[in-house]
Protein backbone atom coordinates (compact mmCIF):
# COMPACT_ATOMS: atom_id res chain seq x y z
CA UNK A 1 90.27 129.95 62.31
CA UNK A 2 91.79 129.45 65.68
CA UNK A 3 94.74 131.33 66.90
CA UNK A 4 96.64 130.41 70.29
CA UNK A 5 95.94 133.32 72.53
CA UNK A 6 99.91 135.33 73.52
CA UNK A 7 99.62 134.94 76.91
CA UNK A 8 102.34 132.43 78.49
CA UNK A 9 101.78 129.84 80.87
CA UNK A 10 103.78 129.88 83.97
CA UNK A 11 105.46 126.18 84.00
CA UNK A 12 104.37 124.60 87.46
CA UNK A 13 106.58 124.20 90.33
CA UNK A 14 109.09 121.44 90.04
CA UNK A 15 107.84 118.33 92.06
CA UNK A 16 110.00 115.22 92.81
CA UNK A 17 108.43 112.04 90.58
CA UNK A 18 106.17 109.74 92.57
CA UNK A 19 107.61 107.83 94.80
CA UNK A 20 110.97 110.78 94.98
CA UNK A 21 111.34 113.36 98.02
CA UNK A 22 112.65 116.54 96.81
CA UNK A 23 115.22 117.85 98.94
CA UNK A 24 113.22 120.87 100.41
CA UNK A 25 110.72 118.47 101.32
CA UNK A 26 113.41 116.85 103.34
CA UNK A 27 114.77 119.84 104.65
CA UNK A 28 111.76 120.97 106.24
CA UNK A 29 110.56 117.48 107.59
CA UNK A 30 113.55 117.42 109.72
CA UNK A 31 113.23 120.76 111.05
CA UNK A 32 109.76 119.80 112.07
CA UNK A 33 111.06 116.67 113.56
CA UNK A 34 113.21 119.16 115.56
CA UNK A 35 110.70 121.25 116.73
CA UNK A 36 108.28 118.10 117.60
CA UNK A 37 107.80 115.67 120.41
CA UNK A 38 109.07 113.19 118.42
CA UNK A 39 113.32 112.93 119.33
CA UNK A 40 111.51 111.91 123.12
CA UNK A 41 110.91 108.83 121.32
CA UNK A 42 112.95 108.53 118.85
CA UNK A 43 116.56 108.61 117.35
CA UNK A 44 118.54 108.83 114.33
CA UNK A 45 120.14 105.38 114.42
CA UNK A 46 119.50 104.00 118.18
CA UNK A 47 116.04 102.51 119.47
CA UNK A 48 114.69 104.13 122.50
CA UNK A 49 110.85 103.68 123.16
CA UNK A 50 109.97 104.01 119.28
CA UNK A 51 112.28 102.30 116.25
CA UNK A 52 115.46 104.34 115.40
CA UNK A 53 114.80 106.31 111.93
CA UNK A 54 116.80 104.14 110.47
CA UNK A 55 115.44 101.58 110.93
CA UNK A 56 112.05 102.69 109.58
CA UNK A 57 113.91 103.67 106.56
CA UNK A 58 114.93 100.10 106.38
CA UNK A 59 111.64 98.44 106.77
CA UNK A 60 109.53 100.94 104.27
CA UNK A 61 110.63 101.93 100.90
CA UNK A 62 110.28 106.08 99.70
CA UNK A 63 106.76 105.19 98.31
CA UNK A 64 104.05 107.40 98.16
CA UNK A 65 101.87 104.73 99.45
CA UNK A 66 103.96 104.30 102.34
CA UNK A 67 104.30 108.04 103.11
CA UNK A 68 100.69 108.06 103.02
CA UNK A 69 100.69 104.98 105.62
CA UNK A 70 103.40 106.41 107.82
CA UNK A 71 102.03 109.94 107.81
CA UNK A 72 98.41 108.73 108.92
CA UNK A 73 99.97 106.81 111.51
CA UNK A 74 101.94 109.91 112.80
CA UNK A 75 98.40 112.08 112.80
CA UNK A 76 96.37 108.95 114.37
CA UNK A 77 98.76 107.01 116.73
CA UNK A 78 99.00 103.58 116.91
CA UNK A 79 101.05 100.38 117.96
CA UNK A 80 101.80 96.69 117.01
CA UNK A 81 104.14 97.13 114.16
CA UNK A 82 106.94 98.16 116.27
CA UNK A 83 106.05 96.87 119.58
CA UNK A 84 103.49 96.94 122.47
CA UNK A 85 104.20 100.50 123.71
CA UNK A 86 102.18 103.12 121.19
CA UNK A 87 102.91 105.95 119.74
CA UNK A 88 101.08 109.26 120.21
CA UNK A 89 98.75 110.55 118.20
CA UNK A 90 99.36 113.96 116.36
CA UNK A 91 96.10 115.60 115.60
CA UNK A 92 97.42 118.76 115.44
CA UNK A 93 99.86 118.36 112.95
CA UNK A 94 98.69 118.89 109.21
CA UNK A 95 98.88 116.03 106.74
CA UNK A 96 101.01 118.09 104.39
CA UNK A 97 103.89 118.31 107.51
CA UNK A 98 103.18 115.02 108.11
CA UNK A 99 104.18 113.09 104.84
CA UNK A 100 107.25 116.04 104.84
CA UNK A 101 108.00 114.33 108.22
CA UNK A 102 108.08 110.72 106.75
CA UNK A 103 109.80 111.78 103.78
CA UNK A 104 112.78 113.06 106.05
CA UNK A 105 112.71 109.93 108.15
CA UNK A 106 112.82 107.36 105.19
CA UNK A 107 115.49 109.25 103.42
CA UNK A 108 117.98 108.31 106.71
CA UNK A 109 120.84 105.73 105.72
């Protein structure tokens, strides 16, 4: 017969649901932001030579498709979407930062 062994499990760290940003995510993608090139570029709620935050939070919903999309653009660069002037690519920024990054900017209202 079987018996279930007495060691506990530690439950796993609490992760926001697909698709949710959990607040220390948050937290530390706008103290990257603020450590970054990127507030040459861009604002919190005015355009300069990239789309105010808030406005990207308008266009793209919390996804984590759209993180994904947003955070590969960050890492590669790119243009078009937003205009003719691109933005500059971030290869030295880990994917993990990244998507913490876009998770900060599409939670601005």
């Amino acid at each position: 017969m079987y018996t279930a062994s007495a060691q506990t499990k530690k439950a796993p760290a609490k992760k926001a649901p697909a698709g949710k940003s959990s607040a220390a995510d948050i937290a530390a993608g706008q103290d990257l932001i603020s450590k970054s090139d990127c507030l040459t570029c861009h604002k919190l709620d005015v355009k300069i030579i990239g789309p105010a935050y808030k406005d990207v939070a308008a266009k793209y919903k919390p996804t984590d498709a759209n993180v994904a999309l947003l955070a590969k653009k960050v890492l590669e660069g790119g243009s078009g979407v937003w205009g003719a002037v691109p933005m500059s690519a971030h290869p030295n920024l880990s994917t993990a930062d990244a998507k913490k990054m876009v998770r900060y900017i599409l939670s601005v209202k």
